[in-house]
PDB file of N, CA and C in Angstrom:
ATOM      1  N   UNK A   1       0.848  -1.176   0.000  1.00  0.00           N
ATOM      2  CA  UNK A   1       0.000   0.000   0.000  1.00  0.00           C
ATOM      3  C   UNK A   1       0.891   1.235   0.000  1.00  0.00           C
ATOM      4  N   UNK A   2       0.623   2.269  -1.229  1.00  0.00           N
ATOM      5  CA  UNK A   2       1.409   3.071  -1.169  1.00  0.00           C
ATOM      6  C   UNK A   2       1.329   4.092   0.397  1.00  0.00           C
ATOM      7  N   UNK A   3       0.409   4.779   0.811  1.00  0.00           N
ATOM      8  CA  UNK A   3       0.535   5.328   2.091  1.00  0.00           C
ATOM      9  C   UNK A   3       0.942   5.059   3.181  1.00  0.00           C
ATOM     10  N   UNK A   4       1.503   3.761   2.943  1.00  0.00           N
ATOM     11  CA  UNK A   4       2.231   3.199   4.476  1.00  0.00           C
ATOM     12  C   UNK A   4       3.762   3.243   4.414  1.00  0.00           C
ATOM     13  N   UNK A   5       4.361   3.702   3.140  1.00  0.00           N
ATOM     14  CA  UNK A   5       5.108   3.882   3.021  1.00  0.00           C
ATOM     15  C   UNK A   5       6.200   4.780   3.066  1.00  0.00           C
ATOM     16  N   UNK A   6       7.630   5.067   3.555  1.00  0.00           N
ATOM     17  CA  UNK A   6       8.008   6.136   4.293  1.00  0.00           C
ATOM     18  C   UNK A   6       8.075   6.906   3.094  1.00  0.00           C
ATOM     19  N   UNK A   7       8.092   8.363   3.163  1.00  0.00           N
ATOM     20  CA  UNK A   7       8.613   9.044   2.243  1.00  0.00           C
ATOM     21  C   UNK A   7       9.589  10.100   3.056  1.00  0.00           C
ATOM     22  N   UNK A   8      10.206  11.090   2.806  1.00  0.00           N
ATOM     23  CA  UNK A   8      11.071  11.778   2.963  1.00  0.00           C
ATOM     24  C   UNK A   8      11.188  13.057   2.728  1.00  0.00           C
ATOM     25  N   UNK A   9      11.669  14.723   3.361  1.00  0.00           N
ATOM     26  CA  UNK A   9      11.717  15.676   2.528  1.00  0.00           C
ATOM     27  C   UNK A   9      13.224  16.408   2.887  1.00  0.00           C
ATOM     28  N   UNK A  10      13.567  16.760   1.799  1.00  0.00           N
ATOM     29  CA  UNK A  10      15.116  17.125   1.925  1.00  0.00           C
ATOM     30  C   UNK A  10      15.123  18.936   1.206  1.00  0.00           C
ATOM     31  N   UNK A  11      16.028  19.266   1.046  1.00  0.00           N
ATOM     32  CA  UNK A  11      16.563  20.579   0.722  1.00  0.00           C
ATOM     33  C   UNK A  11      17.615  20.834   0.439  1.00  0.00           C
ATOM     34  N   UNK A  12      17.337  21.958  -0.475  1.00  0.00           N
ATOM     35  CA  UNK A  12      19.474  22.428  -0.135  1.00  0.00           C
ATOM     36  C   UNK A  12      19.061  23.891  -0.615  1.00  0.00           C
ATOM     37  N   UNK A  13      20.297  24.788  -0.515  1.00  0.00           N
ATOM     38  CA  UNK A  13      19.894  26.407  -1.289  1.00  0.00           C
ATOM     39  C   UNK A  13      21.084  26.829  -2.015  1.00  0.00           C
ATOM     40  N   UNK A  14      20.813  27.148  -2.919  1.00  0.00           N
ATOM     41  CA  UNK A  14      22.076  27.644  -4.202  1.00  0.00           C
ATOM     42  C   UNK A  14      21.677  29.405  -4.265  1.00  0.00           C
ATOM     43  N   UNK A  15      23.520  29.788  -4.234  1.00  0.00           N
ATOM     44  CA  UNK A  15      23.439  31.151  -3.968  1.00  0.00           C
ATOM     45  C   UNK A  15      24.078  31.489  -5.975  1.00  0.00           C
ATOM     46  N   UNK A  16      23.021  31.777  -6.441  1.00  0.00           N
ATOM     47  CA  UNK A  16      23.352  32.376  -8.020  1.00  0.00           C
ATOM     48  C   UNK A  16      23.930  33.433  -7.758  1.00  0.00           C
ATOM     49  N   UNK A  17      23.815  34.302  -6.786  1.00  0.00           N
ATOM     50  CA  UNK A  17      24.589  35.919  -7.274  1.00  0.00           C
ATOM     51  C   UNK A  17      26.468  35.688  -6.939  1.00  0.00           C
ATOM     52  N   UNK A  18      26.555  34.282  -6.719  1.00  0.00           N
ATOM     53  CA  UNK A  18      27.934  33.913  -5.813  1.00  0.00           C
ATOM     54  C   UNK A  18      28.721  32.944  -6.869  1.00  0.00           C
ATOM     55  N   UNK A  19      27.231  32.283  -7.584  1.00  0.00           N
ATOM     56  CA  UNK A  19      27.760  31.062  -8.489  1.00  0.00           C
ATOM     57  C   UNK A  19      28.226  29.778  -7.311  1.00  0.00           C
ATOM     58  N   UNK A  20      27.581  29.402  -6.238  1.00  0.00           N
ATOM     59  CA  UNK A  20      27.753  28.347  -5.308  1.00  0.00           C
ATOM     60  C   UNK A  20      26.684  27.876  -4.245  1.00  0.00           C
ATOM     61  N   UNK A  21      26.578  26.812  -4.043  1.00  0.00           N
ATOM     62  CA  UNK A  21      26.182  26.337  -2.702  1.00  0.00           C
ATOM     63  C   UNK A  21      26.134  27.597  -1.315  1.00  0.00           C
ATOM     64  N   UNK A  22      25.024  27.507  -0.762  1.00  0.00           N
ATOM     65  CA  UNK A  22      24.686  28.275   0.291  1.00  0.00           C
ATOM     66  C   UNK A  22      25.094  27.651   1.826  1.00  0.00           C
ATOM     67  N   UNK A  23      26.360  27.796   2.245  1.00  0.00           N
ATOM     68  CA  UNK A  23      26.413  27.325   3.409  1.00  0.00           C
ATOM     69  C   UNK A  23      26.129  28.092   4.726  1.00  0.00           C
ATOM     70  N   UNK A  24      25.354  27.493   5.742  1.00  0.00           N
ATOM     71  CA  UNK A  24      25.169  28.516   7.205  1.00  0.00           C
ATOM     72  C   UNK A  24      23.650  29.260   6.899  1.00  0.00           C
ATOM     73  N   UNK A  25      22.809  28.639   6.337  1.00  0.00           N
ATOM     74  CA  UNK A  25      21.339  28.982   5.679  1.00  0.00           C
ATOM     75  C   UNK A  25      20.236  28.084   7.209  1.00  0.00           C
ATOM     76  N   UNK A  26      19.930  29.048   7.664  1.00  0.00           N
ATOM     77  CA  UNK A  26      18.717  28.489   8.591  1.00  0.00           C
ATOM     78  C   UNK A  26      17.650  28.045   7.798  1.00  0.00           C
ATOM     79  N   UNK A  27      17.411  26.812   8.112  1.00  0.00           N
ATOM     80  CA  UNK A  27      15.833  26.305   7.964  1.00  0.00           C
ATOM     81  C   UNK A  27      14.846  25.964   8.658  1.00  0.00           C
ATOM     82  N   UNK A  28      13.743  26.418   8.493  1.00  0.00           N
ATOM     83  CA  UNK A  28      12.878  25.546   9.503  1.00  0.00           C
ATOM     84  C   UNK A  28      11.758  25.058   8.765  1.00  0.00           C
ATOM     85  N   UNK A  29      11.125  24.049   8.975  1.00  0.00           N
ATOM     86  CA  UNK A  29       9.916  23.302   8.637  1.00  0.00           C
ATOM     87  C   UNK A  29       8.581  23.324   9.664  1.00  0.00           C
ATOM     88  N   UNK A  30       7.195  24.281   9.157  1.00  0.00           N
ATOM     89  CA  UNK A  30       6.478  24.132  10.157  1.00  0.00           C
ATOM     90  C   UNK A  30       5.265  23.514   9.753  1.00  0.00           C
ATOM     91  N   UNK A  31       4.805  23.013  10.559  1.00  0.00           N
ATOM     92  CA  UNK A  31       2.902  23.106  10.139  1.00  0.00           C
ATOM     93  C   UNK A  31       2.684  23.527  11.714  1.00  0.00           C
ATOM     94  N   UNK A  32       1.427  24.151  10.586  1.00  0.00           N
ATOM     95  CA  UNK A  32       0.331  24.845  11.648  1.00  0.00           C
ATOM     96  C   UNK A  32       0.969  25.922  12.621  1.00  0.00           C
ATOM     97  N   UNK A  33       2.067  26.671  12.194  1.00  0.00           N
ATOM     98  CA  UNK A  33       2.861  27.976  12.754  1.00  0.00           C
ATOM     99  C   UNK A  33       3.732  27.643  13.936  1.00  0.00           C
ATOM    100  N   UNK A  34       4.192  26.028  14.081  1.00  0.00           N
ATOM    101  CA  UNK A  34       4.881  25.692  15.033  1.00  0.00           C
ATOM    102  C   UNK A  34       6.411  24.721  14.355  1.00  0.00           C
ATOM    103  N   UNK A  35       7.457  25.044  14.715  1.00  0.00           N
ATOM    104  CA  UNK A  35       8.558  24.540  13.533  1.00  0.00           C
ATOM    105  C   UNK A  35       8.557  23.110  14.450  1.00  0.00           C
ATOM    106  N   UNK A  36       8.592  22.268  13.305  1.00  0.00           N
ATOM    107  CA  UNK A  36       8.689  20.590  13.664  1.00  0.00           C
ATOM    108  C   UNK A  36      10.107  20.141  13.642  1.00  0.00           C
ATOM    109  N   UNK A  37      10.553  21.170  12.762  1.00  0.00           N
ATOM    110  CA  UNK A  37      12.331  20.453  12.327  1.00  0.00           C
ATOM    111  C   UNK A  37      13.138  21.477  11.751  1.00  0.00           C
ATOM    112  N   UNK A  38      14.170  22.370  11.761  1.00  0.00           N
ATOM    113  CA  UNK A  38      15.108  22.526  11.535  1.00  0.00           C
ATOM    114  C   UNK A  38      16.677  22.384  11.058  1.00  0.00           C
ATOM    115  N   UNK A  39      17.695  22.626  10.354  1.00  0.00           N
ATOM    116  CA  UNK A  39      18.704  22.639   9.978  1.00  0.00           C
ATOM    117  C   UNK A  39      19.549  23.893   9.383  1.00  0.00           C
ATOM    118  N   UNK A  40      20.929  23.865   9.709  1.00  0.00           N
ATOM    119  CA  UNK A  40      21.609  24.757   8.684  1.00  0.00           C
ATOM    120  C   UNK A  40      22.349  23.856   7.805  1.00  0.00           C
ATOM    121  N   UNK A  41      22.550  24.528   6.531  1.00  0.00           N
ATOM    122  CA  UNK A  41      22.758  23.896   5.834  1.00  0.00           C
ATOM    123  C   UNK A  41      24.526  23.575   5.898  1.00  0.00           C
ATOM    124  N   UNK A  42      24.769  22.710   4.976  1.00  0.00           N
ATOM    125  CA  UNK A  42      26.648  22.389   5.068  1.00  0.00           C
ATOM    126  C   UNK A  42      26.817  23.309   4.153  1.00  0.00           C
ATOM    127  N   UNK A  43      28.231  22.690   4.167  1.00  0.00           N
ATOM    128  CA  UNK A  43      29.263  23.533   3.054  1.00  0.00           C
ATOM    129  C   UNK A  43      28.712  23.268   1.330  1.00  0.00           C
ATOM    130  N   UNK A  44      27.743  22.210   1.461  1.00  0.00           N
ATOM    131  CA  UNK A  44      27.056  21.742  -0.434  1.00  0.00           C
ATOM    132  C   UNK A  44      25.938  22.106  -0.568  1.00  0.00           C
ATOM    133  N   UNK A  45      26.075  23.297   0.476  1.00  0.00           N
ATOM    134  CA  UNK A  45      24.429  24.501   0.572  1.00  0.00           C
ATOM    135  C   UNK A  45      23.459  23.332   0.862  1.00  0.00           C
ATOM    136  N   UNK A  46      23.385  21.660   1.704  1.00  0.00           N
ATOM    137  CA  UNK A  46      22.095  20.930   2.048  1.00  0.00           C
ATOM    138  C   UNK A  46      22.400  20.747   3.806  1.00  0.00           C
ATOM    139  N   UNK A  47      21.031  20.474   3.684  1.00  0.00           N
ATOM    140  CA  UNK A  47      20.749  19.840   5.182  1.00  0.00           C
ATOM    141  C   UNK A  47      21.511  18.739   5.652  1.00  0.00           C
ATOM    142  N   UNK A  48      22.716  18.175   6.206  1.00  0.00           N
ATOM    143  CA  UNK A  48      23.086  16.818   6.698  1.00  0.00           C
ATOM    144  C   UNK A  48      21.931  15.986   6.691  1.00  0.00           C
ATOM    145  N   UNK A  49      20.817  15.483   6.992  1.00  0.00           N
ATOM    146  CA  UNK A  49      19.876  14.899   7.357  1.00  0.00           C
ATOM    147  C   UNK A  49      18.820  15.392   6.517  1.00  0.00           C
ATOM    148  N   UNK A  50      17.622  14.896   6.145  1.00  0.00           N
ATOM    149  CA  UNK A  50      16.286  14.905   5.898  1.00  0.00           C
ATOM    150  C   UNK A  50      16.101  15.664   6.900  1.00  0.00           C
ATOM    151  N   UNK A  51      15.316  17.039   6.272  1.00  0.00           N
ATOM    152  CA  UNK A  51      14.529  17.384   7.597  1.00  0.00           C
ATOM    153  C   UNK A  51      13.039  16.728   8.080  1.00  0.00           C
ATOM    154  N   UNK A  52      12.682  16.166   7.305  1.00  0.00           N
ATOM    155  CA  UNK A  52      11.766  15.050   7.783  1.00  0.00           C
ATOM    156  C   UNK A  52      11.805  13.915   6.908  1.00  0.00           C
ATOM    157  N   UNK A  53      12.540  12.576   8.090  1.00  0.00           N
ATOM    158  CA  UNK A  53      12.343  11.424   7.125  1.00  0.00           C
ATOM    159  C   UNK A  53      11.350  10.207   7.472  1.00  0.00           C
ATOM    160  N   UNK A  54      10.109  10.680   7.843  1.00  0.00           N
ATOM    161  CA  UNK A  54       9.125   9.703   7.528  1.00  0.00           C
ATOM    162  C   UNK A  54       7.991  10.941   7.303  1.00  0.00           C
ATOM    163  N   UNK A  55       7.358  10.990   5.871  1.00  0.00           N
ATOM    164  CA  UNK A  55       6.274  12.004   5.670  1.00  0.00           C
ATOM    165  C   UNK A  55       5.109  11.428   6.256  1.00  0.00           C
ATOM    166  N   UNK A  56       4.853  10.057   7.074  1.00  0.00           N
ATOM    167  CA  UNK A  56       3.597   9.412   7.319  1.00  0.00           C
ATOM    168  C   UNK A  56       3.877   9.832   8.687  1.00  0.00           C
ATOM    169  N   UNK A  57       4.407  11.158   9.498  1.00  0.00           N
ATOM    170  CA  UNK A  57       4.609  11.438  10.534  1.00  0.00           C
ATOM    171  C   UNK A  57       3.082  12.757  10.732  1.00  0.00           C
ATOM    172  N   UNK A  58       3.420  13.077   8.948  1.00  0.00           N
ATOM    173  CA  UNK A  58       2.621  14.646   8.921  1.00  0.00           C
ATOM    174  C   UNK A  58       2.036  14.840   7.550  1.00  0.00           C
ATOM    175  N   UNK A  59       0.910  15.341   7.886  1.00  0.00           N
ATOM    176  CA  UNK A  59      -0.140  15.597   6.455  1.00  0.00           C
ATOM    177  C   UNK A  59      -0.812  17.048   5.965  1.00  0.00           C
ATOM    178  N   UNK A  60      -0.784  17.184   4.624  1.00  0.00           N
ATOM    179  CA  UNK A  60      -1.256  18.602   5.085  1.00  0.00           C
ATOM    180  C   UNK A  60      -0.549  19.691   4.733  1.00  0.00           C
ATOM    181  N   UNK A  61      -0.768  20.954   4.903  1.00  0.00           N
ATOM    182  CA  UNK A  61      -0.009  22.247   4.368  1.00  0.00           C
ATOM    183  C   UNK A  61       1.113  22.257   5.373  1.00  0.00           C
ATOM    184  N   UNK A  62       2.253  22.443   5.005  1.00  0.00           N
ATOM    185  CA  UNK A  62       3.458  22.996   5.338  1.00  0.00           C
ATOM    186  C   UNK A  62       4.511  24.055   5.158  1.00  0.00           C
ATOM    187  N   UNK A  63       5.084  24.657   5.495  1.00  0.00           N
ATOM    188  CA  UNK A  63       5.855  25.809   5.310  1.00  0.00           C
ATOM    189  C   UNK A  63       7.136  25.763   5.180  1.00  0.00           C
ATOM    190  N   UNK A  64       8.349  25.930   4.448  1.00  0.00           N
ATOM    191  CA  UNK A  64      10.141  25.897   4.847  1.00  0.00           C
ATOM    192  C   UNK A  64       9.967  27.481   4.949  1.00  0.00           C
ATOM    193  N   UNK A  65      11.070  27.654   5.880  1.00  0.00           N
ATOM    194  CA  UNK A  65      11.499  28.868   5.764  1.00  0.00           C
ATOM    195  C   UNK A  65      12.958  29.165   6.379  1.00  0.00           C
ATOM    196  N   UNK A  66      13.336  29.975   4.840  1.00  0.00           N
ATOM    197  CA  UNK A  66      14.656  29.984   4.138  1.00  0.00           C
ATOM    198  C   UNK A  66      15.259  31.104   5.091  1.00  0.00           C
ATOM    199  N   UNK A  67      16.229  31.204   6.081  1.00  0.00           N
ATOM    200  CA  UNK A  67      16.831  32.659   6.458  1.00  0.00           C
ATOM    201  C   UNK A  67      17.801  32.806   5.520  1.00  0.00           C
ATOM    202  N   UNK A  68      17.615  33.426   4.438  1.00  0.00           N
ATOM    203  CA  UNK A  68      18.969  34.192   3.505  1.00  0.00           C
ATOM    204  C   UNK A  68      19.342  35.289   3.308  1.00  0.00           C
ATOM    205  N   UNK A  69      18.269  36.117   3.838  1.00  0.00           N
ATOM    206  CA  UNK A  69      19.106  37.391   4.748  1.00  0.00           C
ATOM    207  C   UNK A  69      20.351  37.428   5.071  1.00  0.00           C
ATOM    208  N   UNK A  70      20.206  36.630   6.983  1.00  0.00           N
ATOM    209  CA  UNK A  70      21.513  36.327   7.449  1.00  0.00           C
ATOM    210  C   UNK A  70      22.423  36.108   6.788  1.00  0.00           C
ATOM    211  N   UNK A  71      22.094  35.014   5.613  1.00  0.00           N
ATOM    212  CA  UNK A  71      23.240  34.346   4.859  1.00  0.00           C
ATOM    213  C   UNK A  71      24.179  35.732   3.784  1.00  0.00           C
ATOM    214  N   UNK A  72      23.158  36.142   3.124  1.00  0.00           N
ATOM    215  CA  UNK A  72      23.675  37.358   2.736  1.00  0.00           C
ATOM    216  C   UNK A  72      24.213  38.614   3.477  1.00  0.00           C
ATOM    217  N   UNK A  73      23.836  38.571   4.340  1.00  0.00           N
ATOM    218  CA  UNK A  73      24.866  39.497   5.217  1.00  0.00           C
ATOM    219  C   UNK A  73      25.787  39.081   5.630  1.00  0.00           C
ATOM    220  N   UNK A  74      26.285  37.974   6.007  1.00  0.00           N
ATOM    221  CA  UNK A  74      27.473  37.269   5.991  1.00  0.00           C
ATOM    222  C   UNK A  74      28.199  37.658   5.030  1.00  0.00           C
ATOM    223  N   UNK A  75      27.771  37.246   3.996  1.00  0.00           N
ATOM    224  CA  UNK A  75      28.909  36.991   3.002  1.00  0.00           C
ATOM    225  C   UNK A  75      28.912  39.073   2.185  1.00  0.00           C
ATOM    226  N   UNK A  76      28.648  39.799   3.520  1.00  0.00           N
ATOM    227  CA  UNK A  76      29.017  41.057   2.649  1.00  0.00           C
ATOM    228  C   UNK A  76      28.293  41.517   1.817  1.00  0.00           C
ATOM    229  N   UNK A  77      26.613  41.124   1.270  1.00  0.00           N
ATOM    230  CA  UNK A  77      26.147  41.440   0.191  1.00  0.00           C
ATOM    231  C   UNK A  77      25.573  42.737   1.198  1.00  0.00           C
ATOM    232  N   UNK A  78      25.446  43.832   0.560  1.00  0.00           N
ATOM    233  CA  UNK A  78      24.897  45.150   1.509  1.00  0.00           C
ATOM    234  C   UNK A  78      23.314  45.085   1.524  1.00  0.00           C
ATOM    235  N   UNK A  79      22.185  45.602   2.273  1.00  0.00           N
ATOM    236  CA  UNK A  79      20.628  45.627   2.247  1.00  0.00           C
ATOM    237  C   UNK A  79      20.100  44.452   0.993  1.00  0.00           C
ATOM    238  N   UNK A  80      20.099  43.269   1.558  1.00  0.00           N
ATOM    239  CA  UNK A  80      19.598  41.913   1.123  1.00  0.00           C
ATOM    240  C   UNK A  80      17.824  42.726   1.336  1.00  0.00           C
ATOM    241  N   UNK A  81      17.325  42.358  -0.255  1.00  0.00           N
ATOM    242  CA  UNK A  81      16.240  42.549  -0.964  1.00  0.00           C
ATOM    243  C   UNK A  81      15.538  41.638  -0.087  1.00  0.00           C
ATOM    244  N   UNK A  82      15.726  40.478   0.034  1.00  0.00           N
ATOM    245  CA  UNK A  82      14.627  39.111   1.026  1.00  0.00           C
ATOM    246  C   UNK A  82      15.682  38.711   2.423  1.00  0.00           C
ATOM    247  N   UNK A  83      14.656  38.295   3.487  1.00  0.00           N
ATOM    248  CA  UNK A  83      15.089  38.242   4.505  1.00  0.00           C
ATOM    249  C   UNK A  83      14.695  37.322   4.801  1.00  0.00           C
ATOM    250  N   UNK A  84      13.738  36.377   4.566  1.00  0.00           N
ATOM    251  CA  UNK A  84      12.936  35.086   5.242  1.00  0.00           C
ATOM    252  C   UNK A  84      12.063  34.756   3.885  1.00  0.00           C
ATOM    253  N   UNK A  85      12.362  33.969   3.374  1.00  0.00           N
ATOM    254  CA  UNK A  85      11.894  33.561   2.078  1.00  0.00           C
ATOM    255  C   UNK A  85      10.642  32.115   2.616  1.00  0.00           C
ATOM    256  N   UNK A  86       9.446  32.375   2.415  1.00  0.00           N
ATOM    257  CA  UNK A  86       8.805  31.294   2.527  1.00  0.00           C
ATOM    258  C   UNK A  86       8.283  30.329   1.513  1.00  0.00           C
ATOM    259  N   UNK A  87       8.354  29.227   1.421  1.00  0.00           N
ATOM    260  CA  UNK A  87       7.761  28.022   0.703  1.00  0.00           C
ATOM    261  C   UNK A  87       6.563  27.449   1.286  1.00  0.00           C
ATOM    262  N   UNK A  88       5.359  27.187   0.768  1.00  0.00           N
ATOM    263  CA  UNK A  88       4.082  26.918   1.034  1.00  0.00           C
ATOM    264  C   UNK A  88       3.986  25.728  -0.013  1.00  0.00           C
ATOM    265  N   UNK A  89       3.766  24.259   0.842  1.00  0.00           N
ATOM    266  CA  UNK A  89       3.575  23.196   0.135  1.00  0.00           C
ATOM    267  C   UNK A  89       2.387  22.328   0.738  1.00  0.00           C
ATOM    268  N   UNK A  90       2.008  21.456  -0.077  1.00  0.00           N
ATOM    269  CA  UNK A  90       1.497  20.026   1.061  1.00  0.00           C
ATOM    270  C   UNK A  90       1.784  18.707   0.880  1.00  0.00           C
ATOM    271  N   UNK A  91       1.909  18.325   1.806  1.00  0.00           N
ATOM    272  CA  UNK A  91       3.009  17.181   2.400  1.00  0.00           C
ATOM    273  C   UNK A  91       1.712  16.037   2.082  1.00  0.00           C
ATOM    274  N   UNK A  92       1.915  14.886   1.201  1.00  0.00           N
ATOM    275  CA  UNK A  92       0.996  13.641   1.250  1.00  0.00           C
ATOM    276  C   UNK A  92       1.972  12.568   2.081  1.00  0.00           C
ATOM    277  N   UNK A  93       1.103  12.128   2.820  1.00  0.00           N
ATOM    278  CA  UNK A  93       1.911  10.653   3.465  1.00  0.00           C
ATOM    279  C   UNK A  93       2.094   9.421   2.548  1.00  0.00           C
ATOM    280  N   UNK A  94       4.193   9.322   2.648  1.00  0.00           N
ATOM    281  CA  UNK A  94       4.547   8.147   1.740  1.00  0.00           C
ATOM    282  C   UNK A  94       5.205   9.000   0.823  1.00  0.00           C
ATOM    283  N   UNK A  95       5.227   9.835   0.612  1.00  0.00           N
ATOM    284  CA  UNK A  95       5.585  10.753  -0.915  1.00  0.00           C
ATOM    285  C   UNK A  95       7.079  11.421  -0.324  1.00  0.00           C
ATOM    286  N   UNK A  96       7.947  11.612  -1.435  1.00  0.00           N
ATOM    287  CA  UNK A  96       9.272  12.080  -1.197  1.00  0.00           C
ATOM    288  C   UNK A  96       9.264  13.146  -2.139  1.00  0.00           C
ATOM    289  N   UNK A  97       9.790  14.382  -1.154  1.00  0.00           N
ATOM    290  CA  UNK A  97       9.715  15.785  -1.628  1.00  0.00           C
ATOM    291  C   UNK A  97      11.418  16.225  -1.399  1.00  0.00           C
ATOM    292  N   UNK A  98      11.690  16.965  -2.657  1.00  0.00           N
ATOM    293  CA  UNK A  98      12.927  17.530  -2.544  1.00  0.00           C
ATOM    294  C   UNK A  98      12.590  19.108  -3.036  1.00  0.00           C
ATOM    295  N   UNK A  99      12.679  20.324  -1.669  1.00  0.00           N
ATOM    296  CA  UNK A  99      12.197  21.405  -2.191  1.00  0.00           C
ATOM    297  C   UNK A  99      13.789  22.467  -1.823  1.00  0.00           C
ATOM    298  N   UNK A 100      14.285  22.766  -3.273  1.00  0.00           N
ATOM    299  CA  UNK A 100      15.507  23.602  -3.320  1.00  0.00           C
ATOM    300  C   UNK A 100      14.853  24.776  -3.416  1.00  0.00           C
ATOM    301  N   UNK A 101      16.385  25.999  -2.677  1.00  0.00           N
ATOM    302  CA  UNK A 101      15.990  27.366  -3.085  1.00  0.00           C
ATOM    303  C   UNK A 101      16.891  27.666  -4.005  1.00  0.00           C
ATOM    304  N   UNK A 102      17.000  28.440  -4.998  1.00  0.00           N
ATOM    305  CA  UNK A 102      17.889  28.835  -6.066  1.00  0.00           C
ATOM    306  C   UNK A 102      17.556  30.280  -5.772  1.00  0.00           C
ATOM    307  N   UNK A 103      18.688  31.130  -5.032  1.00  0.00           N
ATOM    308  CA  UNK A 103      18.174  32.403  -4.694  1.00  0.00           C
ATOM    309  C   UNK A 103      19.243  33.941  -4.709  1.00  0.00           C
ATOM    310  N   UNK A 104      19.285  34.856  -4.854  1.00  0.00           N
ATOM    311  CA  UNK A 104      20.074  36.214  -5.123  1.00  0.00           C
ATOM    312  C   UNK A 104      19.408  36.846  -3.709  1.00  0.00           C
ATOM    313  N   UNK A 105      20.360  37.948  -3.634  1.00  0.00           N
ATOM    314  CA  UNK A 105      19.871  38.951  -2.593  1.00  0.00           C
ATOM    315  C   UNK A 105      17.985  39.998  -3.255  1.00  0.00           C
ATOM    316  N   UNK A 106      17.761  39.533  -4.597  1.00  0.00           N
ATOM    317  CA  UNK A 106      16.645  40.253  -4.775  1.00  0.00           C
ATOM    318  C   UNK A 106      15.927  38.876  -5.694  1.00  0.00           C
ATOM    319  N   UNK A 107      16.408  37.648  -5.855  1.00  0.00           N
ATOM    320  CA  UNK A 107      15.078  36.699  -6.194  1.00  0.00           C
ATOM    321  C   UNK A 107      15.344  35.366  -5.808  1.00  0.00           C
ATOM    322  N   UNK A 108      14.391  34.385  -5.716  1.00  0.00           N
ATOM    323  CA  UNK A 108      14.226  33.168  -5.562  1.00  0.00           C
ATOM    324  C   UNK A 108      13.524  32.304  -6.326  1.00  0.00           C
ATOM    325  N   UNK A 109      14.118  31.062  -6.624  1.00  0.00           N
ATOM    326  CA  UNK A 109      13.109  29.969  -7.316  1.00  0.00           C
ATOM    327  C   UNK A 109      12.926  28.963  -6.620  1.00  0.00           C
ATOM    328  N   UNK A 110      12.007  28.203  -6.812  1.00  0.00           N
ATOM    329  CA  UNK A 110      12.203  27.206  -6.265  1.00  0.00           C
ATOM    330  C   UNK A 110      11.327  25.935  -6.838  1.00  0.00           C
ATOM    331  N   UNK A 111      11.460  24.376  -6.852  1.00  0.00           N
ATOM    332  CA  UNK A 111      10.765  23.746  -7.416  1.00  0.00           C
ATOM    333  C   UNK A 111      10.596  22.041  -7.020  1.00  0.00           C
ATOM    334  N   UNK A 112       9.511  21.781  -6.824  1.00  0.00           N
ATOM    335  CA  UNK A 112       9.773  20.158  -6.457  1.00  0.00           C
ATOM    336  C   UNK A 112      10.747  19.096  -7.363  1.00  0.00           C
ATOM    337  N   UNK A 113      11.394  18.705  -6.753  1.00  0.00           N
ATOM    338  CA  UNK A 113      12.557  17.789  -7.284  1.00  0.00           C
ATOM    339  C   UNK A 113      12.367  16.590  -6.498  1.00  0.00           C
ATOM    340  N   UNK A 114      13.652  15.656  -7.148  1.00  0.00           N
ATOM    341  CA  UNK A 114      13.459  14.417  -7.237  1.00  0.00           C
ATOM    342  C   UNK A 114      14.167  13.872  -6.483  1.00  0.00           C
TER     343      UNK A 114
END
């Protein structure tokens, strides 16, 4: 049965205005306005870990949210255009989600992957 099955959701964030991987990027994962899971990212701009690796834990609308602000002020970029970049998804139980940010001090993409 597919719904009994684990699924997984991972991340990473790519800094285009740098041409690299985003390392030292806060994440958090919430539902319902309370964060379930967190990470910063490594040095290959990802999470060490799944930030959630069983999706049959949680169902439903969910949120990431990207601090790349911080990250851009780190690295010297002056008045960063975005400060807390949010992603609005929903999570099916069993299903494996890979949601990247591809992001500049003034844009972001982002897209379900594999």
């Amino acid at each position: 049965m597919l719904g009994s099955m684990p699924g997984k959701l991972t991340t990473h964030v790519l800094d285009t205005a740098h041409g690299n991987p985003a390392p030292g990027v806060l994440i958090e994962l919430l539902q319902n306005g309370e964060t379930i899971a967190s990470c910063t990212t490594n040095a290959d701009g990802r999470c060490p870990e799944p930030l959630l690796a069983d999706t049959n834990a949680i169902s439903g609308p969910a949120q990431l949210l990207f601090h790349i602000g911080d990250y851009f002020r780190a690295q010297d970029t002056p008045s960063p255009f975005l400060d807390v970049v949010p992603v609005s998804f929903q999570i099916t139980p069993g299903e494996n989600y890979h949601v990247p940010l591809v992001c500049s001090p003034w844009s972001y993409s982002t897209y379900r992957g594999s």
